[in-house]
N, C-alpha and C. Protein backbone atom coordinates (compact mmCIF):
# COMPACT_ATOMS: atom_id res chain seq x y z
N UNK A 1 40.41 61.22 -81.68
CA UNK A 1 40.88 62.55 -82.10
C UNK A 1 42.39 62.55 -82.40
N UNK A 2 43.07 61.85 -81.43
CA UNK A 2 44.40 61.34 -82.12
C UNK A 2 44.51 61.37 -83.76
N UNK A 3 43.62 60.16 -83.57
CA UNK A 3 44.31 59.42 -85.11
C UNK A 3 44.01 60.77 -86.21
N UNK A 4 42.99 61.63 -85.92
CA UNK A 4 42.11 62.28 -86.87
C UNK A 4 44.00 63.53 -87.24
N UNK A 5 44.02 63.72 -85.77
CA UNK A 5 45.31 64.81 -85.85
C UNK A 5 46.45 64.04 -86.68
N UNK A 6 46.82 62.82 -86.11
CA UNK A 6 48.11 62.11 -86.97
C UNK A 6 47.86 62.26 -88.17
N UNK A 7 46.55 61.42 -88.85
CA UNK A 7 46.06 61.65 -90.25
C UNK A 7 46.12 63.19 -90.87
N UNK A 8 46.13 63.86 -90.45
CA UNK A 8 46.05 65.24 -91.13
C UNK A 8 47.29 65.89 -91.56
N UNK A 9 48.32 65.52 -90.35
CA UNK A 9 49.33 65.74 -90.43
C UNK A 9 50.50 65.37 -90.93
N UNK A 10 50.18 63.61 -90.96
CA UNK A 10 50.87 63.09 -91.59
C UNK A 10 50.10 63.41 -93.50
N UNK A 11 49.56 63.70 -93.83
CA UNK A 11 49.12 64.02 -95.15
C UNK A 11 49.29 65.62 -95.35
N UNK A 12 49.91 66.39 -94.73
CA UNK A 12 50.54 67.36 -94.89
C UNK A 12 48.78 68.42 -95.33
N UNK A 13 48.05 68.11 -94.67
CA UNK A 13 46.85 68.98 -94.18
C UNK A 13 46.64 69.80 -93.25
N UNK A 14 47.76 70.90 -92.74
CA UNK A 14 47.21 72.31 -91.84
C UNK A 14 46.07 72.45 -91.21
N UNK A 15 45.06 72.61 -92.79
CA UNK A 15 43.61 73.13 -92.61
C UNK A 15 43.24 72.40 -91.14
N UNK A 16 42.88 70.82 -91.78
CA UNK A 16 42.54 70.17 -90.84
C UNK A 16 43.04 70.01 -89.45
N UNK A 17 44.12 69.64 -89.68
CA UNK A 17 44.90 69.46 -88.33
C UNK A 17 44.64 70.49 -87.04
N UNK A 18 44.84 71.66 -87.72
CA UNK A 18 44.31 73.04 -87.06
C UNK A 18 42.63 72.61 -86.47
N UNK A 19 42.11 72.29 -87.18
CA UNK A 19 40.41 72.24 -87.01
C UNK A 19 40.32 71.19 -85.99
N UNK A 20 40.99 69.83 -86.06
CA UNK A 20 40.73 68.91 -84.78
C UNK A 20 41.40 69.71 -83.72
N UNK A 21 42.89 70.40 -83.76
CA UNK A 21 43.00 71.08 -82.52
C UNK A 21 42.33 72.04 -81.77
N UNK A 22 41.35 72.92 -82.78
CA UNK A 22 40.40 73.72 -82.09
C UNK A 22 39.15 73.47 -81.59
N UNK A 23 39.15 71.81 -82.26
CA UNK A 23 37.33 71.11 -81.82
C UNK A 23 37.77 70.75 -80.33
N UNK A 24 39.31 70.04 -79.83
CA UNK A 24 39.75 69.53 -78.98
C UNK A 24 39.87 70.68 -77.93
N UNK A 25 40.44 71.56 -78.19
CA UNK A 25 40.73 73.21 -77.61
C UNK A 25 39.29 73.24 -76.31
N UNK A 26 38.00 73.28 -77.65
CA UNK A 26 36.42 73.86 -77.72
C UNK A 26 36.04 72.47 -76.39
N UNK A 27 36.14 71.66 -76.18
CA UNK A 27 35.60 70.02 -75.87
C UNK A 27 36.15 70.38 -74.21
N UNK A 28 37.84 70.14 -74.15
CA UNK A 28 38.21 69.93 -73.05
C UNK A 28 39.63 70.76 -72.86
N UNK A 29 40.45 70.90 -71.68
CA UNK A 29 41.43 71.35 -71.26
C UNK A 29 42.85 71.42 -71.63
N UNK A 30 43.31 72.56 -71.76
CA UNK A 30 44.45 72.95 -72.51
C UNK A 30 45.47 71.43 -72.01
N UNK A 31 45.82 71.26 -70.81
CA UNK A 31 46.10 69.96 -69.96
C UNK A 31 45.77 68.83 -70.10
N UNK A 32 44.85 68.73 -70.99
CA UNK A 32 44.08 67.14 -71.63
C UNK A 32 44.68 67.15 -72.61
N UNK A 33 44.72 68.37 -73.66
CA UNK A 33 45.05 67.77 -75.46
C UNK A 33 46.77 67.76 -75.24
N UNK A 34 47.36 68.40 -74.06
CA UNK A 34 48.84 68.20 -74.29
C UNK A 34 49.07 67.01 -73.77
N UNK A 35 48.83 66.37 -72.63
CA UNK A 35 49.25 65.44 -72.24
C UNK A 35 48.59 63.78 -72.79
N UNK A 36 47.50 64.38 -73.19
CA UNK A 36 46.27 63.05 -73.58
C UNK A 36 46.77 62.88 -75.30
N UNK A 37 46.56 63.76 -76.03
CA UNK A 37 46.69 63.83 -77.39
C UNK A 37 47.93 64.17 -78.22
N UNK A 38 49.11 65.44 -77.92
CA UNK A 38 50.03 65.93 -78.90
C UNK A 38 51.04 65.65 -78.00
N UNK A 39 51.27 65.19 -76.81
CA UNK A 39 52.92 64.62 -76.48
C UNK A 39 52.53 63.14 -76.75
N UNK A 40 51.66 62.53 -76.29
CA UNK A 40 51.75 60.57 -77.17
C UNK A 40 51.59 60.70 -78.28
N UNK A 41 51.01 61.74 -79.10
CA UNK A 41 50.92 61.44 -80.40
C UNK A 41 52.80 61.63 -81.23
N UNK A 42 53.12 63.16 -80.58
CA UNK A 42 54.83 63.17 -80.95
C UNK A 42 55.41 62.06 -80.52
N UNK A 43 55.64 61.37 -79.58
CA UNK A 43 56.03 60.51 -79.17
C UNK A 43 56.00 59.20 -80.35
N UNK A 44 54.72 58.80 -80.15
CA UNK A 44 54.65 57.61 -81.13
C UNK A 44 55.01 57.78 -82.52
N UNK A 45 54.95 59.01 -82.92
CA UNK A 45 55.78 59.91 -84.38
C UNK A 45 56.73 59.50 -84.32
N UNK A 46 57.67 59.76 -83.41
CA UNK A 46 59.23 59.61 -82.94
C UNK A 46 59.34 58.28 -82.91
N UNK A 47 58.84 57.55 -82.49
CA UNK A 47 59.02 55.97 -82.85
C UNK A 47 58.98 55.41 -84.48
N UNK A 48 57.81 55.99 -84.81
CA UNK A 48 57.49 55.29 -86.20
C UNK A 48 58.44 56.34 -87.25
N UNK A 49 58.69 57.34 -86.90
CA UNK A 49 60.07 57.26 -87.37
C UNK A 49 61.27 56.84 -87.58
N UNK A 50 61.64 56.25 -86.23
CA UNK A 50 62.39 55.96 -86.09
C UNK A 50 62.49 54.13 -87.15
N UNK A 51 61.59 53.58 -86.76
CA UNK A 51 61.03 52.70 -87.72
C UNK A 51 60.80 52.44 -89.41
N UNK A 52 61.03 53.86 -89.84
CA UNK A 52 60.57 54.03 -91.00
C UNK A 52 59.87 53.65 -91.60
N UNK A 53 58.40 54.32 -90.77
CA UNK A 53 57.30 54.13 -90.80
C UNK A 53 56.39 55.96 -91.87
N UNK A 54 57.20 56.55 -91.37
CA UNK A 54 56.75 57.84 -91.69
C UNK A 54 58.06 58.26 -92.17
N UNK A 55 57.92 59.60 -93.02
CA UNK A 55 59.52 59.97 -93.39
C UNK A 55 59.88 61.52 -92.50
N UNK A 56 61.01 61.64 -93.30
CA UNK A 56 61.63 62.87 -92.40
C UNK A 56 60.29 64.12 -92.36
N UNK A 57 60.23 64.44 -93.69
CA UNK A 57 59.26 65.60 -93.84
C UNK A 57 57.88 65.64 -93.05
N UNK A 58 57.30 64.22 -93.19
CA UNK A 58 56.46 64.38 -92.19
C UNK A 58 56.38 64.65 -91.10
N UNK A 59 57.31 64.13 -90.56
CA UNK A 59 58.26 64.21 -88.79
C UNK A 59 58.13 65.84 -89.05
N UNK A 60 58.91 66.55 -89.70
CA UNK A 60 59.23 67.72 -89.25
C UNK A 60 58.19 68.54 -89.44
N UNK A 61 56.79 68.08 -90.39
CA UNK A 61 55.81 68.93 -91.04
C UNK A 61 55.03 69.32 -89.72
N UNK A 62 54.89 67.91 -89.24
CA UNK A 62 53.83 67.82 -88.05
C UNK A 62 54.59 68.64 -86.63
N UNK A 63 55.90 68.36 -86.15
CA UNK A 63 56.61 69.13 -85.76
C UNK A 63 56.10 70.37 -85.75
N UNK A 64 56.31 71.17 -87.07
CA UNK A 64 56.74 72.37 -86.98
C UNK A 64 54.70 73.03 -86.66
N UNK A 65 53.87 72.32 -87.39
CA UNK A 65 52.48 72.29 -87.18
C UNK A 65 52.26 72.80 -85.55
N UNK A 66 52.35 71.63 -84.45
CA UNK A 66 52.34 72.06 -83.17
C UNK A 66 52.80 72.50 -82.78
N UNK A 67 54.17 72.78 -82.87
CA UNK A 67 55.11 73.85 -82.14
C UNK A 67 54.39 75.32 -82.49
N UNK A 68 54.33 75.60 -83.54
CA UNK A 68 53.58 76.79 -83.76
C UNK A 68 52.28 77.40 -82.99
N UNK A 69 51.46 75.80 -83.17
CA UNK A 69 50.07 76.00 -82.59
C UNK A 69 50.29 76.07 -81.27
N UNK A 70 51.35 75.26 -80.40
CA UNK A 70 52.14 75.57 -79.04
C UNK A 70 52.22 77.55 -78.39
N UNK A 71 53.02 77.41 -79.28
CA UNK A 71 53.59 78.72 -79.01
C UNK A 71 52.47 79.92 -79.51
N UNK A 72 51.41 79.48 -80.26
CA UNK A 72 50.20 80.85 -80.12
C UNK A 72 49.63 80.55 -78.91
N UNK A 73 49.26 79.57 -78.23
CA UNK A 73 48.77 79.51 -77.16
C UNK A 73 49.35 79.99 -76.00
N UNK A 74 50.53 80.24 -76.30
CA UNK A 74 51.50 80.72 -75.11
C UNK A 74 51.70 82.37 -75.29
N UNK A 75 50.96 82.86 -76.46
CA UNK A 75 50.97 84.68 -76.53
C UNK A 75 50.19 84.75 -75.16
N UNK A 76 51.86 85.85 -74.81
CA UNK A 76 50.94 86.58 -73.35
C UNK A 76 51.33 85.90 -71.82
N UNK A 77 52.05 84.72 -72.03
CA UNK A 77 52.07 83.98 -71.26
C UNK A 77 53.45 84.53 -70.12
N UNK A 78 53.72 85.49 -70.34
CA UNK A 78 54.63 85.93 -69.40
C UNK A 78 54.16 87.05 -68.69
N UNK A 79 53.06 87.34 -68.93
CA UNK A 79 52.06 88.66 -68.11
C UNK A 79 51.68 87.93 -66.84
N UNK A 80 51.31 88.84 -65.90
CA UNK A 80 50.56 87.97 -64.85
C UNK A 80 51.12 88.73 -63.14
N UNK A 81 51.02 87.83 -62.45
CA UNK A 81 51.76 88.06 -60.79
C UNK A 81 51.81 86.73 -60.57
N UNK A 82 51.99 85.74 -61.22
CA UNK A 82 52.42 84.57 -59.91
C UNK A 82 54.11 84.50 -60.72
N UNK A 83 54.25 83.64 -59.96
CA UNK A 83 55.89 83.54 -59.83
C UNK A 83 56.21 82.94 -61.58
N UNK A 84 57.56 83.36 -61.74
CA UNK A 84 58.37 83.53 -63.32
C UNK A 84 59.11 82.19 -63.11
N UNK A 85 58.62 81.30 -64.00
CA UNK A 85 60.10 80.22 -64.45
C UNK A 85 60.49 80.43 -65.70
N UNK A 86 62.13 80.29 -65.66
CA UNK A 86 62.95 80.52 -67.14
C UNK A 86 63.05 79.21 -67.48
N UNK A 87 62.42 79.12 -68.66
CA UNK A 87 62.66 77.58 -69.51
C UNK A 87 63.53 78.22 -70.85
N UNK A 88 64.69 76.48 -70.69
CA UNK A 88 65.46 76.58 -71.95
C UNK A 88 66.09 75.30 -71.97
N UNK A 89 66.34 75.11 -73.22
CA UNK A 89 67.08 74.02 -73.63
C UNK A 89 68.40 74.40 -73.67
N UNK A 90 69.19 73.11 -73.39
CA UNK A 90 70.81 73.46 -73.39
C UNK A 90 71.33 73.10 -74.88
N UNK A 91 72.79 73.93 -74.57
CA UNK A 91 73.73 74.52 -75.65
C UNK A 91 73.04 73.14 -76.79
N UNK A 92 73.10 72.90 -78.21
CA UNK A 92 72.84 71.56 -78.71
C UNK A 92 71.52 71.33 -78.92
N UNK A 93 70.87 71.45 -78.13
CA UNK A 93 69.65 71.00 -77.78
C UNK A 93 68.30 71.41 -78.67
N UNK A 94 67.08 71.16 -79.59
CA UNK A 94 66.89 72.01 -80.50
C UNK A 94 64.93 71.45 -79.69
N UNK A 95 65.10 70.38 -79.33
CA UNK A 95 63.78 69.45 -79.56
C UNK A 95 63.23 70.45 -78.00
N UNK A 96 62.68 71.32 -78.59
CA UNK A 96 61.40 72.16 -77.39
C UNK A 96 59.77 71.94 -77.09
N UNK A 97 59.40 70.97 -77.75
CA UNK A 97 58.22 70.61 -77.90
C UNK A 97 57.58 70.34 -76.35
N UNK A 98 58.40 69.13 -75.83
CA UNK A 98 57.85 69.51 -74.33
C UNK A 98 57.86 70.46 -73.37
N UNK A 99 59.03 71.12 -73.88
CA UNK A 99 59.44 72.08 -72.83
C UNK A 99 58.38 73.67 -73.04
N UNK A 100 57.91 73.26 -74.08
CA UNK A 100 56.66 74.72 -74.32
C UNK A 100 55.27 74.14 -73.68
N UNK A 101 54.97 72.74 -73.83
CA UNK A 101 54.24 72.25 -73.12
C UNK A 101 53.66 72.10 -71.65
N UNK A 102 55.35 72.20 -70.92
CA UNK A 102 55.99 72.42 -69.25
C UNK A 102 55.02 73.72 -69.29
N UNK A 103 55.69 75.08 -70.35
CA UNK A 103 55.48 76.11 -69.78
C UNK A 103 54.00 76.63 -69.88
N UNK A 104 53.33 75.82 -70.76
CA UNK A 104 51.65 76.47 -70.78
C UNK A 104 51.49 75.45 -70.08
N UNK A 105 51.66 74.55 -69.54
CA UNK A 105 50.97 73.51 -68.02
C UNK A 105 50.98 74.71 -66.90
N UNK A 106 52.31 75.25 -66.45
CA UNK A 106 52.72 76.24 -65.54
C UNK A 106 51.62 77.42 -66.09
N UNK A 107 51.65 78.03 -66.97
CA UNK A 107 50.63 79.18 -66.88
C UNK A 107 49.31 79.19 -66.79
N UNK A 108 49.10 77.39 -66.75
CA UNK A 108 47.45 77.50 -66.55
C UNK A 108 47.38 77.25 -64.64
N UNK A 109 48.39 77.26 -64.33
CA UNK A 109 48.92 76.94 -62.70
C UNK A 109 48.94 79.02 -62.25
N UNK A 110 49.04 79.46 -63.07
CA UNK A 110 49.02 81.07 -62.97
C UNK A 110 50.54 81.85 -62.71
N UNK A 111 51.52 80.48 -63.62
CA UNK A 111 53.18 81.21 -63.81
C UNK A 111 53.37 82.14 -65.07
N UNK A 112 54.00 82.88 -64.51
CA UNK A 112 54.88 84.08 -65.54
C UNK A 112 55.91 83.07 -66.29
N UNK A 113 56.04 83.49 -67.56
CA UNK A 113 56.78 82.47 -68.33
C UNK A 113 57.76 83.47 -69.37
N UNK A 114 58.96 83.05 -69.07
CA UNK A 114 60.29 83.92 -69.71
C UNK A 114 60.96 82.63 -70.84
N UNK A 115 60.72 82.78 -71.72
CA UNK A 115 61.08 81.30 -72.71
C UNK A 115 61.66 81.75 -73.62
N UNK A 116 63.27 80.86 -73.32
CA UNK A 116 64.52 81.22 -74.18
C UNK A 116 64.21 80.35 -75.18
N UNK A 117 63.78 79.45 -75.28
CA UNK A 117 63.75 78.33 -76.75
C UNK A 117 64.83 77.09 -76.68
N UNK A 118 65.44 77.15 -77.70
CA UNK A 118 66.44 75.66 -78.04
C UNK A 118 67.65 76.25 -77.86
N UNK A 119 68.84 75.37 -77.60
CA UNK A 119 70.31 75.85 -78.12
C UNK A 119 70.49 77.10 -77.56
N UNK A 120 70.75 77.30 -75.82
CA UNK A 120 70.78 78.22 -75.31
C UNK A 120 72.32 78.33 -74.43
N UNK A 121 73.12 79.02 -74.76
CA UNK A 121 74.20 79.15 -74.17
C UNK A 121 73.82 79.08 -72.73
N UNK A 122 74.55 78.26 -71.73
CA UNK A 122 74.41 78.81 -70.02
C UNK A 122 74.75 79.88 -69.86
N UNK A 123 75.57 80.11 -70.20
CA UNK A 123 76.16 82.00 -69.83
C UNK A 123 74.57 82.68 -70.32
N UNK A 124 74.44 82.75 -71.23
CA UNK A 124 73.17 82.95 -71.41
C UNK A 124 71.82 83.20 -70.49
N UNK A 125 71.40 82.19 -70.25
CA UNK A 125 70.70 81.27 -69.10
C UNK A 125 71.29 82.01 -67.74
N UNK A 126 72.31 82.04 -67.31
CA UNK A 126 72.25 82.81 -66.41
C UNK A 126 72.50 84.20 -66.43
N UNK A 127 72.57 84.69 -67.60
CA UNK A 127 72.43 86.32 -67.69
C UNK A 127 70.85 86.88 -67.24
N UNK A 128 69.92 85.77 -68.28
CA UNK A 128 68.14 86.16 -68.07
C UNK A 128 67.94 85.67 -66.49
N UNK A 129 68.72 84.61 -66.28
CA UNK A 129 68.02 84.62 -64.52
C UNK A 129 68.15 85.71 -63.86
N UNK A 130 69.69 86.32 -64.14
CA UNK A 130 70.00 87.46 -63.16
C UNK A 130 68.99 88.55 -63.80
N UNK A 131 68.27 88.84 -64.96
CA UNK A 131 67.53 89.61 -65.06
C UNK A 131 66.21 90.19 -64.61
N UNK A 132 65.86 88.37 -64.78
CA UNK A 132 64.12 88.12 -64.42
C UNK A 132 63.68 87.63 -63.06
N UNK A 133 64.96 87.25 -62.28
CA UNK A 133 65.06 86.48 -60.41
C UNK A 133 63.80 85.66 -60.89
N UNK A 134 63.59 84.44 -61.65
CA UNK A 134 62.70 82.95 -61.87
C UNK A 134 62.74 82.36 -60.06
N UNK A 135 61.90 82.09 -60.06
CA UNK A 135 61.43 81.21 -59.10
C UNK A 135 62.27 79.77 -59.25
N UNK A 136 61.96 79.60 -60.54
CA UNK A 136 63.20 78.11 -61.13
C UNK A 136 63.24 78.58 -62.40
N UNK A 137 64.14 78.07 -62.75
CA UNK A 137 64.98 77.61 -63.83
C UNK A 137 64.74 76.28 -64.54
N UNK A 138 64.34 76.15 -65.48
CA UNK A 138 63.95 74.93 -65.93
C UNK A 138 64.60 74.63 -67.33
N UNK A 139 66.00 73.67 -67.29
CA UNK A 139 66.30 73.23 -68.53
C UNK A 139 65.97 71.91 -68.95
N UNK A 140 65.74 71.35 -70.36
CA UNK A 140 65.62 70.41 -70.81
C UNK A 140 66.61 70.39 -72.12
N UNK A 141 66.83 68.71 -72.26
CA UNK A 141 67.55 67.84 -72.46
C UNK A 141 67.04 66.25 -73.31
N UNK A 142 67.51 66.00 -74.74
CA UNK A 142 67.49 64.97 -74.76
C UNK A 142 67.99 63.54 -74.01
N UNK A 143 69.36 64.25 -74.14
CA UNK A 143 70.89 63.38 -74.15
C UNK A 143 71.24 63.16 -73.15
N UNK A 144 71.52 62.24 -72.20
CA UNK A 144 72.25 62.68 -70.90
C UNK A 144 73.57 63.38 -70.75
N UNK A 145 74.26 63.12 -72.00
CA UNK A 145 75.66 63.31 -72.01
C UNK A 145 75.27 64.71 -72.04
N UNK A 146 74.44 65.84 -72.41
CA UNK A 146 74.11 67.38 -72.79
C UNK A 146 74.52 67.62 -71.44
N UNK A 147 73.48 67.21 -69.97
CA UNK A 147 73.63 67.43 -68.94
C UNK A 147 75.14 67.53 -68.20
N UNK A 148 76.08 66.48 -68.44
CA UNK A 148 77.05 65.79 -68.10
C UNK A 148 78.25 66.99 -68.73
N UNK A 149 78.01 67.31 -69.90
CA UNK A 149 79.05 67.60 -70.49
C UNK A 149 79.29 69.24 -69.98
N UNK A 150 78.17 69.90 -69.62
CA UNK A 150 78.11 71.58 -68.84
C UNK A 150 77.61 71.40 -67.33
N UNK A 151 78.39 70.00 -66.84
CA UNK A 151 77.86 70.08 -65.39
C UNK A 151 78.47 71.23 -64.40
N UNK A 152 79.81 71.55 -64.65
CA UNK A 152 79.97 72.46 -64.32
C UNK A 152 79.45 73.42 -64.68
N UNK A 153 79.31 74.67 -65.59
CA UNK A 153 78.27 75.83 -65.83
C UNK A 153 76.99 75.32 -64.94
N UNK A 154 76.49 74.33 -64.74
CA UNK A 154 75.17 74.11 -64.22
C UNK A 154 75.31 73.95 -63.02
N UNK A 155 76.31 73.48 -62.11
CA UNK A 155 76.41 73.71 -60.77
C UNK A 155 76.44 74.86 -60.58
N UNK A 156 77.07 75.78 -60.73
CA UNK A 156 77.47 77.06 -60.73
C UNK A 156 76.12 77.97 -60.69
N UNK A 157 75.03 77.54 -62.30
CA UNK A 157 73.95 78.30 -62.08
C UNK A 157 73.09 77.42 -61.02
N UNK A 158 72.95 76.83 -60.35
CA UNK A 158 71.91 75.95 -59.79
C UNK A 158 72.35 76.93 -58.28
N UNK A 159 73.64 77.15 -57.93
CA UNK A 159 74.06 77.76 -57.05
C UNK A 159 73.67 79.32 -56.51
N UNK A 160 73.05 79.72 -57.27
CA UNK A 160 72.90 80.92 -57.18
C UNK A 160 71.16 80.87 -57.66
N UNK A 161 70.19 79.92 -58.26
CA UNK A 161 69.08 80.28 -58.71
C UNK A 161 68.57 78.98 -58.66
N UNK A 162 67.18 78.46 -58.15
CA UNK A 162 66.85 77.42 -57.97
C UNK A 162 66.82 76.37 -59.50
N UNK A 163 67.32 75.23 -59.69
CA UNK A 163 67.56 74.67 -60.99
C UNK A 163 66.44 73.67 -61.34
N UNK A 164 65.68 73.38 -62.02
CA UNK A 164 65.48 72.01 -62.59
C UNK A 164 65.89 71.64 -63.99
N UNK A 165 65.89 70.15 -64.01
CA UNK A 165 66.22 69.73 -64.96
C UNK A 165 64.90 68.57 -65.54
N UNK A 166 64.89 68.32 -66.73
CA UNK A 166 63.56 67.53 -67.38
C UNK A 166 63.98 67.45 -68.92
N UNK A 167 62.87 66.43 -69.15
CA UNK A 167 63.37 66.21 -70.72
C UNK A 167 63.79 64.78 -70.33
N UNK A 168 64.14 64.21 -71.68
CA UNK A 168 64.49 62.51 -71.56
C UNK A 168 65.89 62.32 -71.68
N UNK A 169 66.63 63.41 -71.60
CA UNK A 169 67.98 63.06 -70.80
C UNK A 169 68.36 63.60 -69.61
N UNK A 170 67.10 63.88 -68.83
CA UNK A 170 67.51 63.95 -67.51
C UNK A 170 67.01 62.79 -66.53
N UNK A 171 68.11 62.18 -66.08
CA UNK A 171 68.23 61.52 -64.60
C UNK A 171 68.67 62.20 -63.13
N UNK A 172 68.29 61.25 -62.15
CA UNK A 172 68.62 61.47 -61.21
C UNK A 172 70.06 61.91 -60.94
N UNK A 173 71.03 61.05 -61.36
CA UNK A 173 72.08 61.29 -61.14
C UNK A 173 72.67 62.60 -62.23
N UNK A 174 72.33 63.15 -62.96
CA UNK A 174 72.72 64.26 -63.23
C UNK A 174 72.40 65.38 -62.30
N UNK A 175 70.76 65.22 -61.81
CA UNK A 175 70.31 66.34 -61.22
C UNK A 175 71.09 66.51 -59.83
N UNK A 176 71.45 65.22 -59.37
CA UNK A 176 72.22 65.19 -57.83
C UNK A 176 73.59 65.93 -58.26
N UNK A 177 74.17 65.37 -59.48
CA UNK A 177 75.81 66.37 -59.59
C UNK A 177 75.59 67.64 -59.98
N UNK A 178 74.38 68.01 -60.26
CA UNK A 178 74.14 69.46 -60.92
C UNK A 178 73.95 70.73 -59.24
N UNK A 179 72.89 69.65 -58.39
CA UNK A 179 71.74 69.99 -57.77
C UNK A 179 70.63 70.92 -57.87
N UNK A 180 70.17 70.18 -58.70
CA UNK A 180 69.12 70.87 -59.02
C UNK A 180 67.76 70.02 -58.95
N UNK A 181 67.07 69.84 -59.39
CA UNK A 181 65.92 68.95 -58.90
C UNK A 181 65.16 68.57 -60.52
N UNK A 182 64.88 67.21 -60.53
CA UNK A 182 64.95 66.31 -61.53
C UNK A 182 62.77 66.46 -61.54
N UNK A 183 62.79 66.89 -63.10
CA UNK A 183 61.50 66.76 -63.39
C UNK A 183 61.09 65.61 -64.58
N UNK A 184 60.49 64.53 -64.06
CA UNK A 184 61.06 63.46 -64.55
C UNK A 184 59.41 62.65 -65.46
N UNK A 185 59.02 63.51 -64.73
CA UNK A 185 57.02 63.12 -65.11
C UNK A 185 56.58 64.17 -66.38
N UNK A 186 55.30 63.67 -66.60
CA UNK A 186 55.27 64.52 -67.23
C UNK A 186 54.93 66.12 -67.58
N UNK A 187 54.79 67.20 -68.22
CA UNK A 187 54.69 68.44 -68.46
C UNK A 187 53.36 68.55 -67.11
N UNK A 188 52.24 68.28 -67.32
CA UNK A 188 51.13 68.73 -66.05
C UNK A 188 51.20 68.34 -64.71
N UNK A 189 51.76 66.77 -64.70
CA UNK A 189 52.30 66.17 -63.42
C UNK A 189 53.63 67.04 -63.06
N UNK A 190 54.16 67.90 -63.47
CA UNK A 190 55.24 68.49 -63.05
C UNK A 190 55.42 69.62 -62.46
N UNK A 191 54.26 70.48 -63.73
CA UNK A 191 53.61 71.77 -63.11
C UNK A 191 53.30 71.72 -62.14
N UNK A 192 52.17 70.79 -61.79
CA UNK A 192 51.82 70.88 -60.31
C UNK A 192 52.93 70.84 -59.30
N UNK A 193 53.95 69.84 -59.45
CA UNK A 193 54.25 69.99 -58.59
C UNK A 193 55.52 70.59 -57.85
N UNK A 194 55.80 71.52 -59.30
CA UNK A 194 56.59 73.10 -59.34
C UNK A 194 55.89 74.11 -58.81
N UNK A 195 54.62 73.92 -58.83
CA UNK A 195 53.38 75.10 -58.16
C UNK A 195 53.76 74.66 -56.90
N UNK A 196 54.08 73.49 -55.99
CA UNK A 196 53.54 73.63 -54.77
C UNK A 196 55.08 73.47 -54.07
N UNK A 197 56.08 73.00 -54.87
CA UNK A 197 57.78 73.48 -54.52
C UNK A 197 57.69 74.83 -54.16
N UNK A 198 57.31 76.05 -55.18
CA UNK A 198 57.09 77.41 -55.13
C UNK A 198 56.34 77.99 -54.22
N UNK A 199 55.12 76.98 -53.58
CA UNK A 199 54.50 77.66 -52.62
C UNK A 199 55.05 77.33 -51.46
């Protein structure tokens, strides 16, 4: 089902692409096609890009394809009673693909979901915490240097509102100068075990 999705997408086919995601949807668990199928499949995109294997447009066609199909799945996803995490990417930061992934892992865990998107000022970020009191805070990060470079703003918010950090420029050692707590696995392996931090 992979290849069927890459193929569709990389040939700039919607129709289809859409149709294996809803046979996959219909089959098995929101938690299977993200972690089993559309983060290795972006992933290996991101390689064979990088390779120039595929070109820009495709990269971004297929991109913009799941993010979309991401984010309908996530209508609604801030209704509920279990506990609210604020997800956002920092200042720079544009690549949200996992981080919408994090947050429908968490709402099938039964979290309230407040989602700032990409390129989010901290001042920012901690205006909606002080709004919404999140259980955590969850930013992601390519770069390490992103982390590094607003460690201060991020001590500061970690200080006042529980922090994590995730994404593939977060390490340990950022999360220790930040303190905040390093989500380092992936989007469902994480959820879980943000569900049971929270409990």
């Amino acid at each position: 089902m992979r290849h069927d999705l890459g193929a569709a997408l990389e040939s700039f086919d919607e129709a289809y692409a859409q149709a294996v995601l809803d046979s996959l949807l219909s089959m098995t668990t929101l938690d299977i096609v993200i972690a089993e199928v559309v983060l290795p499949y972006l992933h290996e995109l991101g390689e064979r890009w990088e390779r120039g294997e595929v070109s820009v447009a495709q990269e971004h066609f297929a991109s913009a394809v799941l993010r979309g199909r991401l984010l309908g799945l996530a209508r609604g996803w801030g209704r509920g009673f279990g506990p609210r995490a604020l997800l956002a990417c920092l200042p720079g930061e544009q690549h949200d693909l996992g981080l919408i992934a994090f947050g429908l892992a968490l709402r099938a865990r039964g979290w309230r979901i407040a989602y700032l998107g990409g390129d989010m000022p901290i001042e920012s970020v901690s205006g909606a915490a002080h709004a919404v009191d999140p259980a955590f805070v969850v930013l992601s990060a390519v770069d390490p240097e992103s982390f590094r470079r607003f460690s201060a703003e991020l001590r500061a918010l970690a200080r006042e509102h529980r922090t994590c950090i995730g994404g593939a420029g977060a390490r340990e050692a950022e999360a220790t100068a930040i303190g905040a707590t390093l989500l380092s696995g992936g989007p469902v392996e994480e959820a879980n075990r943000l569900t049971e931090l929270a409990a």
